[in-house]
PDB file of N, CA and C in Angstrom:
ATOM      1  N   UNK A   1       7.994 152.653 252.348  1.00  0.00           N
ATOM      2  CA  UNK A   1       9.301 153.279 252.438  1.00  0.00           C
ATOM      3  C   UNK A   1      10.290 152.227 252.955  1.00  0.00           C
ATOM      4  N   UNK A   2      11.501 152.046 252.018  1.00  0.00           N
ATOM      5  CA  UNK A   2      12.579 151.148 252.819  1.00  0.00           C
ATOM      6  C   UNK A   2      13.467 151.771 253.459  1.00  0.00           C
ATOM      7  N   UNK A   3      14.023 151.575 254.123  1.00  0.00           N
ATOM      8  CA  UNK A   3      15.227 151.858 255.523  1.00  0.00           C
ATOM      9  C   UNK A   3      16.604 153.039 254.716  1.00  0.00           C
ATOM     10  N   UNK A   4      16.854 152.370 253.229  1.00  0.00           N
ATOM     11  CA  UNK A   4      17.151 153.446 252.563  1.00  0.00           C
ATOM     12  C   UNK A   4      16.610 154.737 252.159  1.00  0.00           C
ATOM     13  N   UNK A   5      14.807 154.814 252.217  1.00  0.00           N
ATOM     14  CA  UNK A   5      14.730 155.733 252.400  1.00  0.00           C
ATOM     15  C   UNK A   5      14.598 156.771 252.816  1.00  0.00           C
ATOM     16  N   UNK A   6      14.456 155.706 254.225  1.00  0.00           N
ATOM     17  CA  UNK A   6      13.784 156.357 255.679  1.00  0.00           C
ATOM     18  C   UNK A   6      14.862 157.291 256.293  1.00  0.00           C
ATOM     19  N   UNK A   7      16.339 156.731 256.023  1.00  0.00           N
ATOM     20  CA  UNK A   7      17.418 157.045 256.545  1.00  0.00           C
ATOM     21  C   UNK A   7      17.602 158.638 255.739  1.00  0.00           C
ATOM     22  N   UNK A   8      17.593 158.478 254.213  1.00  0.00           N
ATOM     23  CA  UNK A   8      17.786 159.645 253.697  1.00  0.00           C
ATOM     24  C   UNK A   8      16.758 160.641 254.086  1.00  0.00           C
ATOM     25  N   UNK A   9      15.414 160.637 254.877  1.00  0.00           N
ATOM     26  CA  UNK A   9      14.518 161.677 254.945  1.00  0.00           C
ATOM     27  C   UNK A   9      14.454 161.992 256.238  1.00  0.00           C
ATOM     28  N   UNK A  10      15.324 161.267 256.913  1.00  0.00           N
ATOM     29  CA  UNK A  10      15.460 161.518 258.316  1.00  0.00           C
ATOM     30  C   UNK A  10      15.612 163.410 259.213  1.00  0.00           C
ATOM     31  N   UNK A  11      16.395 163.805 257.753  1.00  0.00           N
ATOM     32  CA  UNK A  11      16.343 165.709 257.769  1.00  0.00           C
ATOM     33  C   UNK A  11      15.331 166.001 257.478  1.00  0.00           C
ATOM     34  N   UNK A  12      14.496 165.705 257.254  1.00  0.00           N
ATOM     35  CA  UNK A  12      13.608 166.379 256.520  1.00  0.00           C
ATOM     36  C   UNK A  12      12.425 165.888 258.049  1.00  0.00           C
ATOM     37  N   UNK A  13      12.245 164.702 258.149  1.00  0.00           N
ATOM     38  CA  UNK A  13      11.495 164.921 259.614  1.00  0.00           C
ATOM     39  C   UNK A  13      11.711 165.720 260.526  1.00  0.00           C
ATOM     40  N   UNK A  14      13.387 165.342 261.208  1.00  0.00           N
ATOM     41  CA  UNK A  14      13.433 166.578 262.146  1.00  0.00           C
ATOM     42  C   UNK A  14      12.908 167.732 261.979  1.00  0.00           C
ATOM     43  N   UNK A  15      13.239 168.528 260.330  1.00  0.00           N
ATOM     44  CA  UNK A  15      12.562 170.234 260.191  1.00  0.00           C
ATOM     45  C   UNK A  15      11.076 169.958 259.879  1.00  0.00           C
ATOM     46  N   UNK A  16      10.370 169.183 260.086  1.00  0.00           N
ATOM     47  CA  UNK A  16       9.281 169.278 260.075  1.00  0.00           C
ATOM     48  C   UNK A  16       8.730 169.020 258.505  1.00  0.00           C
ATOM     49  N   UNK A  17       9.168 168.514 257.070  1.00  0.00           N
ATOM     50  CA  UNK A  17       9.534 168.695 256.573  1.00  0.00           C
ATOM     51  C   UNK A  17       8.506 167.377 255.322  1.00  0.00           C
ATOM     52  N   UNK A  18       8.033 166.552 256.226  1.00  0.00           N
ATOM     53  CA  UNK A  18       6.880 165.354 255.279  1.00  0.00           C
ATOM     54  C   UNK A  18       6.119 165.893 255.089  1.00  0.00           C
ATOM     55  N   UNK A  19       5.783 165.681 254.030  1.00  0.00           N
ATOM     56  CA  UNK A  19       3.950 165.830 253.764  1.00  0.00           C
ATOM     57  C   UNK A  19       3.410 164.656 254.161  1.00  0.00           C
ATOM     58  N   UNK A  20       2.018 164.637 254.415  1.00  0.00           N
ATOM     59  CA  UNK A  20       1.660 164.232 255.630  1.00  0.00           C
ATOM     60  C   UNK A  20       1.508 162.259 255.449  1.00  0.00           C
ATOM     61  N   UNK A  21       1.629 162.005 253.341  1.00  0.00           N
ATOM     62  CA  UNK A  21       1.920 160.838 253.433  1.00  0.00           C
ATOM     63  C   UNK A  21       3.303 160.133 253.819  1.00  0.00           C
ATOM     64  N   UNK A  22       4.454 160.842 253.295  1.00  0.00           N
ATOM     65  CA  UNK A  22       5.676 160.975 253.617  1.00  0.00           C
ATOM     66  C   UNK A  22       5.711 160.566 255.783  1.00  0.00           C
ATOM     67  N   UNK A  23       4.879 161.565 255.874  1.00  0.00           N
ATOM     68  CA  UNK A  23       5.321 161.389 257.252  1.00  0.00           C
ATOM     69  C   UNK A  23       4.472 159.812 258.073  1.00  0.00           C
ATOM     70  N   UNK A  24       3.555 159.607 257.183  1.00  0.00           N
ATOM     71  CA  UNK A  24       3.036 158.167 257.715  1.00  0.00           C
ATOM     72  C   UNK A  24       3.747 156.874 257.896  1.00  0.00           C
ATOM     73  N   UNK A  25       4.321 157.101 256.440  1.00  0.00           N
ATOM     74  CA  UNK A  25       5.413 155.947 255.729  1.00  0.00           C
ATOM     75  C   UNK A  25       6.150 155.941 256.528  1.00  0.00           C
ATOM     76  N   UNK A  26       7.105 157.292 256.823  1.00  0.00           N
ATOM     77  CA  UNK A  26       8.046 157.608 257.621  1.00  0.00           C
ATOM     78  C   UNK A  26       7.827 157.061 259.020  1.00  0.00           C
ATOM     79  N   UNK A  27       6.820 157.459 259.502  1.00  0.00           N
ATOM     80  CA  UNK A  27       6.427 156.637 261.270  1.00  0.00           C
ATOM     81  C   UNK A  27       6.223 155.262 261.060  1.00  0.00           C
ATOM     82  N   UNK A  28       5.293 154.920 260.317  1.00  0.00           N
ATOM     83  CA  UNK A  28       4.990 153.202 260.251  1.00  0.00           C
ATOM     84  C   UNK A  28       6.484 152.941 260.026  1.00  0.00           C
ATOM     85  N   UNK A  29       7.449 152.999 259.475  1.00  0.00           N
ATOM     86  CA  UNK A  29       8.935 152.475 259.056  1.00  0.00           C
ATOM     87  C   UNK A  29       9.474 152.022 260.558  1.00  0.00           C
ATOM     88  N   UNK A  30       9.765 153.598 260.715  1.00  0.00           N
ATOM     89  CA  UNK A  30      10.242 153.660 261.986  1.00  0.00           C
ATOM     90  C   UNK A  30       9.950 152.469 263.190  1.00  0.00           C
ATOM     91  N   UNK A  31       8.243 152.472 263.637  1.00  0.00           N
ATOM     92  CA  UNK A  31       8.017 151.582 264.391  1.00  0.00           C
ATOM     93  C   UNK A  31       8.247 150.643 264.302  1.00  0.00           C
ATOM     94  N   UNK A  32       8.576 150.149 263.377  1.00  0.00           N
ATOM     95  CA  UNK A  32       8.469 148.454 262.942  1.00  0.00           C
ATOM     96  C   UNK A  32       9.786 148.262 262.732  1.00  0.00           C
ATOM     97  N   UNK A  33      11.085 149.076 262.334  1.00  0.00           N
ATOM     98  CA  UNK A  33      12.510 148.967 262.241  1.00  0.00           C
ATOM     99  C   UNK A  33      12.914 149.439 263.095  1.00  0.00           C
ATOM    100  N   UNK A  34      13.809 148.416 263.945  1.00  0.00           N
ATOM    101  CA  UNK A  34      15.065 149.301 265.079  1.00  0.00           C
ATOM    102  C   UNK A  34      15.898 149.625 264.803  1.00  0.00           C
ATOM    103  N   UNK A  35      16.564 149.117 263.608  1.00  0.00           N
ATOM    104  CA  UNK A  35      18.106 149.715 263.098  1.00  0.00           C
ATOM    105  C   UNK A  35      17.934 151.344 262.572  1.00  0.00           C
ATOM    106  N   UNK A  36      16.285 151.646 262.020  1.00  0.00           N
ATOM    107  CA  UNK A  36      15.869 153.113 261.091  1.00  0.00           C
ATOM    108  C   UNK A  36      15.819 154.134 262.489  1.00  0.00           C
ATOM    109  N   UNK A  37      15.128 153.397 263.761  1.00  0.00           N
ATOM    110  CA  UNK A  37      14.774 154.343 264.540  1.00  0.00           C
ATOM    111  C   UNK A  37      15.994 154.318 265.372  1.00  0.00           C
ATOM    112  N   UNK A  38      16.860 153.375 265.572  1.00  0.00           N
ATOM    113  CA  UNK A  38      18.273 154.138 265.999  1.00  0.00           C
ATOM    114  C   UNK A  38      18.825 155.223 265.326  1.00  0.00           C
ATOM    115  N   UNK A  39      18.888 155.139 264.420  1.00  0.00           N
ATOM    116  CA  UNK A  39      19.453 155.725 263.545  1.00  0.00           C
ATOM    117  C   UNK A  39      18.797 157.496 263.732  1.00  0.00           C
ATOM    118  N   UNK A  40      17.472 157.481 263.514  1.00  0.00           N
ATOM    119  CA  UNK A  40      16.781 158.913 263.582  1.00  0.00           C
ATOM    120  C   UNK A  40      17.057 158.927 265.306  1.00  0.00           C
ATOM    121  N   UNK A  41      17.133 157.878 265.848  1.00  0.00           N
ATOM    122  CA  UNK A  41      17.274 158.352 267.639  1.00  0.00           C
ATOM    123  C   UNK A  41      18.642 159.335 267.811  1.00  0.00           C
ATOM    124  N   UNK A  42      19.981 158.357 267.014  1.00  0.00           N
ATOM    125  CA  UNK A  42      21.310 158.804 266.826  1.00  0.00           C
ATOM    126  C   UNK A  42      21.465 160.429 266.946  1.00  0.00           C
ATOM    127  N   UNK A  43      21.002 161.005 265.098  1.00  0.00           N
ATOM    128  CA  UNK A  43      20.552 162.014 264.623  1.00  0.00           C
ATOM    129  C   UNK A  43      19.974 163.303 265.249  1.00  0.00           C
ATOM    130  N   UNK A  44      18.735 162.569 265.963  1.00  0.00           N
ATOM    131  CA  UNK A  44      18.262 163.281 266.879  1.00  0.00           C
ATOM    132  C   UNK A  44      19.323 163.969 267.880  1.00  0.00           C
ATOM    133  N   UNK A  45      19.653 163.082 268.728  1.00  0.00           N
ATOM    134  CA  UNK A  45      20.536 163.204 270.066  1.00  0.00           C
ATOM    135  C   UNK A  45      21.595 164.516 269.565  1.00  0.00           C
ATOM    136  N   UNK A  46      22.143 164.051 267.952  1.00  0.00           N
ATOM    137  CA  UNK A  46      23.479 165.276 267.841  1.00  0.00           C
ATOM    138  C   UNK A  46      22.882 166.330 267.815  1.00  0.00           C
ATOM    139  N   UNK A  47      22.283 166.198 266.711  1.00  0.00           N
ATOM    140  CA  UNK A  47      21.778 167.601 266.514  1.00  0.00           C
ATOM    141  C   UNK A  47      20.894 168.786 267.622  1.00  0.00           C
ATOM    142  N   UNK A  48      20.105 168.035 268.467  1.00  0.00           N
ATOM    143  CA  UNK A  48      19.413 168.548 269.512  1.00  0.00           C
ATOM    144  C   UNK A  48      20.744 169.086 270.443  1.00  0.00           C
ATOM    145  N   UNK A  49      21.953 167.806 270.563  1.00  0.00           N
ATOM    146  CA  UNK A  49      22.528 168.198 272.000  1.00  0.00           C
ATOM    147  C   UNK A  49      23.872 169.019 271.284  1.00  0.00           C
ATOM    148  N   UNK A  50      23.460 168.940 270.125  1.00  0.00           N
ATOM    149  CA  UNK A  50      24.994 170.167 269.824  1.00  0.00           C
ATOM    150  C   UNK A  50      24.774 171.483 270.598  1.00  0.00           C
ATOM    151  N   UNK A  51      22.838 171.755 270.143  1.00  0.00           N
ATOM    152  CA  UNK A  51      22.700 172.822 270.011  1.00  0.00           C
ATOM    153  C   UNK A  51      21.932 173.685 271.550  1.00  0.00           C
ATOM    154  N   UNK A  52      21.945 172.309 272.683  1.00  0.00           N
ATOM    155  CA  UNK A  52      22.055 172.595 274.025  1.00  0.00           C
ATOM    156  C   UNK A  52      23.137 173.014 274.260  1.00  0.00           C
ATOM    157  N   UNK A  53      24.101 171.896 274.041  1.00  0.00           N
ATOM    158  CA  UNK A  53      25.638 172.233 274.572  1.00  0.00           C
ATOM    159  C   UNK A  53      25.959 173.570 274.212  1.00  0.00           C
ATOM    160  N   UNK A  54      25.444 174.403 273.334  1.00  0.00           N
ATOM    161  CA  UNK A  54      25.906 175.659 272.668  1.00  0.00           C
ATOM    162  C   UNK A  54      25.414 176.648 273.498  1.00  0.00           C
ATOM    163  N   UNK A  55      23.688 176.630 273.627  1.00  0.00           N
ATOM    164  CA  UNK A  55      23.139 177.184 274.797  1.00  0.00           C
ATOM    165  C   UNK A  55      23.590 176.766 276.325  1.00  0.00           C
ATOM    166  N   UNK A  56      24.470 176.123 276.857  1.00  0.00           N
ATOM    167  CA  UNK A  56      24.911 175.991 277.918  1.00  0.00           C
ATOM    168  C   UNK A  56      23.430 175.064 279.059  1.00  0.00           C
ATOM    169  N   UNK A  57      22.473 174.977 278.635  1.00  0.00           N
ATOM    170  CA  UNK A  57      21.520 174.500 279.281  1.00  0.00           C
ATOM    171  C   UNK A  57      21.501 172.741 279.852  1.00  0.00           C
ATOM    172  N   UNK A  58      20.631 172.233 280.806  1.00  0.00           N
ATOM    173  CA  UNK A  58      20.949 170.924 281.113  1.00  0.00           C
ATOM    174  C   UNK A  58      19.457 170.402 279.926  1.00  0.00           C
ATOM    175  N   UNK A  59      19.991 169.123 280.046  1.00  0.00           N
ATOM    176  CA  UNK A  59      18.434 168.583 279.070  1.00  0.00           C
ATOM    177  C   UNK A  59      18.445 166.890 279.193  1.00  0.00           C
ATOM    178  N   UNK A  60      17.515 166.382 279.056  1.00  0.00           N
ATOM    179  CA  UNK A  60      17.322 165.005 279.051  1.00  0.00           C
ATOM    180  C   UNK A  60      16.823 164.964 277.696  1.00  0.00           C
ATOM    181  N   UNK A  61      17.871 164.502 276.128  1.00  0.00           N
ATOM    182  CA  UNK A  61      17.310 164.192 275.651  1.00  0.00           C
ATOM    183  C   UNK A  61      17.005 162.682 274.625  1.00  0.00           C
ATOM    184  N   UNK A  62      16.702 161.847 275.209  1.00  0.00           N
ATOM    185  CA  UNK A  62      16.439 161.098 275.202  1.00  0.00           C
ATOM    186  C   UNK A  62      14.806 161.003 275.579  1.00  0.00           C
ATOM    187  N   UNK A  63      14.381 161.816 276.630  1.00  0.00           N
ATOM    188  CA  UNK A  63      12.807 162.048 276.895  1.00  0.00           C
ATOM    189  C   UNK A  63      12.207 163.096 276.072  1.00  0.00           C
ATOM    190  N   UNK A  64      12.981 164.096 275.260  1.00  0.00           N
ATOM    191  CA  UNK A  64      13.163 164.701 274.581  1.00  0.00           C
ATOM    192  C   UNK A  64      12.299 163.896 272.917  1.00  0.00           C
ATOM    193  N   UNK A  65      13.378 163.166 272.785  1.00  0.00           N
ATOM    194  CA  UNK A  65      13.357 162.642 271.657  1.00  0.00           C
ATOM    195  C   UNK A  65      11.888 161.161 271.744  1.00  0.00           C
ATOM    196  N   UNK A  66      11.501 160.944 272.582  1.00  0.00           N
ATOM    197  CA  UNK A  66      10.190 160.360 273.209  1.00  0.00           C
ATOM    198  C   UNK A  66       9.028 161.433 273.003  1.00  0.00           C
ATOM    199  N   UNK A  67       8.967 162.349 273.425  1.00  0.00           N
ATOM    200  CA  UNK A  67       8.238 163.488 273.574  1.00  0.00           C
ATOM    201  C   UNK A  67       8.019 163.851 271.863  1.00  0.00           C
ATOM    202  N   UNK A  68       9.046 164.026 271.110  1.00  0.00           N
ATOM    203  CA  UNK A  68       8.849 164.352 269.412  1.00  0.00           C
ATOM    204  C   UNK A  68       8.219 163.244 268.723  1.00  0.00           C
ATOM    205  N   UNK A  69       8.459 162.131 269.209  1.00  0.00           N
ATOM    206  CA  UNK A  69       8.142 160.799 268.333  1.00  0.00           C
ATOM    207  C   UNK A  69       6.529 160.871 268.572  1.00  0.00           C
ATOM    208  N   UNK A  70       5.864 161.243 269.945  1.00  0.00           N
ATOM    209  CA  UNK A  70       4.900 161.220 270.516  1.00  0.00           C
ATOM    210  C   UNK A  70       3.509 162.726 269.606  1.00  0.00           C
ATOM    211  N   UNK A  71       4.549 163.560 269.395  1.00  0.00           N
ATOM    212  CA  UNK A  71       4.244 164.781 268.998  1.00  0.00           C
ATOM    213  C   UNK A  71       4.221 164.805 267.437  1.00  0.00           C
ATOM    214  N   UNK A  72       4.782 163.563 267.202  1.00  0.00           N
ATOM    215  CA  UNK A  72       4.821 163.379 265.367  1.00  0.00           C
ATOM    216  C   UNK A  72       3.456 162.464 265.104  1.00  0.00           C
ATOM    217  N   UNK A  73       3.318 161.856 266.136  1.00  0.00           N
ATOM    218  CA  UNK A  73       2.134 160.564 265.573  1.00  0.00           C
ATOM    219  C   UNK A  73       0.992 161.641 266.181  1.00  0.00           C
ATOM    220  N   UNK A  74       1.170 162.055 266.879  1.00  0.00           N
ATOM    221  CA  UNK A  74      -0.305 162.747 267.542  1.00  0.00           C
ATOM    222  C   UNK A  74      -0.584 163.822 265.585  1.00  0.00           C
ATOM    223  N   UNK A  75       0.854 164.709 265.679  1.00  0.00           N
ATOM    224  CA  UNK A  75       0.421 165.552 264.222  1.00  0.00           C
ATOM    225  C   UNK A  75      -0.302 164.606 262.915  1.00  0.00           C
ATOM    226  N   UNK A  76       0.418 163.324 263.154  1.00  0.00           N
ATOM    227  CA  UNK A  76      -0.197 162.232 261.943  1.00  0.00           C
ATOM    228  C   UNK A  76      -1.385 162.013 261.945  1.00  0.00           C
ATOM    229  N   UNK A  77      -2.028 161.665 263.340  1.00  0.00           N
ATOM    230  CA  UNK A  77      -3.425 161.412 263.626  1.00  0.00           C
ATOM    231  C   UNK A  77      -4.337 163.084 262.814  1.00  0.00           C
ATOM    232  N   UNK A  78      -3.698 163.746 263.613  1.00  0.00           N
ATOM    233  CA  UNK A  78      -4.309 164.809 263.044  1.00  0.00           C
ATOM    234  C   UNK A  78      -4.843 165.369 261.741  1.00  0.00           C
ATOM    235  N   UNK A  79      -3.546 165.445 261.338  1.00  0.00           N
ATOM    236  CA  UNK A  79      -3.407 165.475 259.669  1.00  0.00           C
ATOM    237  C   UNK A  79      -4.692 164.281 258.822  1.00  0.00           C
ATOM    238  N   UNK A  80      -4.741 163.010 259.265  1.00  0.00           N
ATOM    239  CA  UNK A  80      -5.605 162.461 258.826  1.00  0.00           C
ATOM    240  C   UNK A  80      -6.713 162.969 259.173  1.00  0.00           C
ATOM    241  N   UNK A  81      -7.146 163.013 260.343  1.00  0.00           N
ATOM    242  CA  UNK A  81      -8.629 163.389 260.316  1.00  0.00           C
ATOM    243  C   UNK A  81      -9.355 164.508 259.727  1.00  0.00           C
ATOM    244  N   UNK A  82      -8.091 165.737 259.604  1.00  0.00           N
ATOM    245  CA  UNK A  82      -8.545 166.910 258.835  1.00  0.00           C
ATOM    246  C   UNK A  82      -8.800 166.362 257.683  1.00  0.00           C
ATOM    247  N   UNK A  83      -7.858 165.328 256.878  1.00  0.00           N
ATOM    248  CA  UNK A  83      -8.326 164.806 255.191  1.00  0.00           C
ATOM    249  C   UNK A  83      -9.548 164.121 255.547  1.00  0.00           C
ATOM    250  N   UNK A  84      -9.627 163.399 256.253  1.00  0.00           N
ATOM    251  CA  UNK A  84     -11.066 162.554 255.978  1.00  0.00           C
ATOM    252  C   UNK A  84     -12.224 164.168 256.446  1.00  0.00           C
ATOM    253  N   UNK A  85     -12.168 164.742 257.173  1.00  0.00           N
ATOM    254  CA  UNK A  85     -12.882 165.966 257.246  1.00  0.00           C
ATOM    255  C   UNK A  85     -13.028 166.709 256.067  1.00  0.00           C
ATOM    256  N   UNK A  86     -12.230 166.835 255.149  1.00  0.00           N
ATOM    257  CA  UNK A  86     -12.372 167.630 254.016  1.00  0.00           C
ATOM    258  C   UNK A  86     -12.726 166.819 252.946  1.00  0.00           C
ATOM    259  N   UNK A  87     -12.574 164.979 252.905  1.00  0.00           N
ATOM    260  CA  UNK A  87     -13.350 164.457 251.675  1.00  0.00           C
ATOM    261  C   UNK A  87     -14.814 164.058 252.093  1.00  0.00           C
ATOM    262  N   UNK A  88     -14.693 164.356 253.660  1.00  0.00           N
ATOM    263  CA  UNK A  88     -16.074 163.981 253.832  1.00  0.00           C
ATOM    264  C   UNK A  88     -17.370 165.173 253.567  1.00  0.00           C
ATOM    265  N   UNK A  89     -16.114 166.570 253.586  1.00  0.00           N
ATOM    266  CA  UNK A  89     -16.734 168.044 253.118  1.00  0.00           C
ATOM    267  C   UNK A  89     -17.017 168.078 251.545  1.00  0.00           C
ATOM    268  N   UNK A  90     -16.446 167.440 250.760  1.00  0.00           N
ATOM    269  CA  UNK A  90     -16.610 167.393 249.662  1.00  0.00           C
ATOM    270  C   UNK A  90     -17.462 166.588 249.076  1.00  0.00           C
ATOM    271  N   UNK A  91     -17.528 165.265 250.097  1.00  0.00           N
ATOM    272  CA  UNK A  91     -18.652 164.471 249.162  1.00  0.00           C
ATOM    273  C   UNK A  91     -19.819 164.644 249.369  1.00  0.00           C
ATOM    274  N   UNK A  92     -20.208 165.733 250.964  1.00  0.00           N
ATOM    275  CA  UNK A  92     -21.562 166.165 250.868  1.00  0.00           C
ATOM    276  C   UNK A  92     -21.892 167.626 250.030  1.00  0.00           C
ATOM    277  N   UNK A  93     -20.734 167.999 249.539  1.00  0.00           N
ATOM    278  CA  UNK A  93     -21.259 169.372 248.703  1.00  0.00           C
ATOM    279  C   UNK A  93     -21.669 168.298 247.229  1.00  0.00           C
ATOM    280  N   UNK A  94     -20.613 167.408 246.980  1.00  0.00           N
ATOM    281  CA  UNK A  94     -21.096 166.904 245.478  1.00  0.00           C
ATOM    282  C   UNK A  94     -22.673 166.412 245.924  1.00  0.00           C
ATOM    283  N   UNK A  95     -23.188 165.537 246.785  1.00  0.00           N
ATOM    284  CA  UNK A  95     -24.679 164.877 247.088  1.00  0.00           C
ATOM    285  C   UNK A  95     -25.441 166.362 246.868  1.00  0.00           C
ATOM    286  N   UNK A  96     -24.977 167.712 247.331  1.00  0.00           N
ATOM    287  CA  UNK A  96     -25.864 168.375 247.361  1.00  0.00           C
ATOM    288  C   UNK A  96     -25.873 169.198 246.184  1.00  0.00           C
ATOM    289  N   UNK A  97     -25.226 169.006 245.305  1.00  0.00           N
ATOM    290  CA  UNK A  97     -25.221 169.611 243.864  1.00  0.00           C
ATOM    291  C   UNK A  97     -26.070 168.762 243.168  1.00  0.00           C
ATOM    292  N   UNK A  98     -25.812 167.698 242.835  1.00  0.00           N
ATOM    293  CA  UNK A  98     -26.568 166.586 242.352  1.00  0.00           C
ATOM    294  C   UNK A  98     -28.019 166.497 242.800  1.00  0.00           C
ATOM    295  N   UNK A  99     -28.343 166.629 244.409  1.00  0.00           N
ATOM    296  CA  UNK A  99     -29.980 166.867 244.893  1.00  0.00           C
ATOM    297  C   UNK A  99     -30.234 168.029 243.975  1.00  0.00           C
ATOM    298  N   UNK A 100     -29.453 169.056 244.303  1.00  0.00           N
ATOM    299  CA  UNK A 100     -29.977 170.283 243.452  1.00  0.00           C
ATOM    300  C   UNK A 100     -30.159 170.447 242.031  1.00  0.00           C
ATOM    301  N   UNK A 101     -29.871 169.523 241.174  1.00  0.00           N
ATOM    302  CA  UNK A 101     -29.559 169.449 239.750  1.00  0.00           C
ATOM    303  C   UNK A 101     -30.836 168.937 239.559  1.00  0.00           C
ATOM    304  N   UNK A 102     -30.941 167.556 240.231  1.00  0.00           N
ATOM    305  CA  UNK A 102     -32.228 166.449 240.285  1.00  0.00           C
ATOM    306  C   UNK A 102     -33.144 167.291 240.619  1.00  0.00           C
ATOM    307  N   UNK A 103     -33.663 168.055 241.322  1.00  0.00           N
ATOM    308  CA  UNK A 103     -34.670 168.924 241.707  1.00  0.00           C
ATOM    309  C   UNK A 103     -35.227 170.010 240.843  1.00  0.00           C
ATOM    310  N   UNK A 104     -34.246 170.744 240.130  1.00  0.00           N
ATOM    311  CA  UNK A 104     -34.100 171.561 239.172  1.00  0.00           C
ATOM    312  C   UNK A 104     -34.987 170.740 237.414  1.00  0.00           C
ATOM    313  N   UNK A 105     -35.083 169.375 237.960  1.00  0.00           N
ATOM    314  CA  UNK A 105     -34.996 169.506 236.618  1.00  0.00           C
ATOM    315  C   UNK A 105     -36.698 168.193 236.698  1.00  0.00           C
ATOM    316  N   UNK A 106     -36.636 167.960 238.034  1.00  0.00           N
ATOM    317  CA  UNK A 106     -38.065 167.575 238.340  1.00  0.00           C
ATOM    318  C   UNK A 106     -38.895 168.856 238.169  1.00  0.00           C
ATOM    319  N   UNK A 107     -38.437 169.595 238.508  1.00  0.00           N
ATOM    320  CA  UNK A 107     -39.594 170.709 239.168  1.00  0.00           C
ATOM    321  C   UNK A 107     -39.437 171.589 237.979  1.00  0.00           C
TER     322      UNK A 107
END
């Protein structure tokens, strides 16, 4: 993902909104560019503190916006391990179709 595109999907992170390769691209970008992650830092800040300022509440967000970045890579980690969990679910049902085929046709 380049910085052009990182910038345009930047809505779509906040609402939660990558699929889960989208959202890899999207974090690896981020870490490695400071001008992309100002930018989603920027973003962040309005939109979060419009919608404090509206609720009248106090907020730090800046620890805020630490706390999501933290809460996006933890969901990333996640998201992967469920896929490797489910091709690793799949490649022992195929071994065990195949034992069963091979067996079927020894016996």
């Amino acid at each position: 993902m380049d910085c052009k595109e990182v910038i345009k999907r930047i809505p779509d992170f906040l609402n939660h909104e990558l699929n889960s390769r989208e959202l890899k691209e999207f974090l690896n970008h981020i870490e490695g560019c400071k001008e992309c992650k100002e930018e989603l830092s920027i973003q962040f800040l309005v939109l979060e503190g419009m919608a404090r300022l509206e609720e009248g509440n106090t907020f730090d967000l800046q620890k805020e916006f630490d706390r999501m970045m933290e809460d996006e890579k933890r969901r990333m980690r996640l998201r992967s391990m469920l896929n490797a969990f489910v091709y690793g679910t799949e490649i022992l049902a195929i071994i065990t179709i195949i034992t069963i085929i091979v067996l079927i046709i020894v016996l």
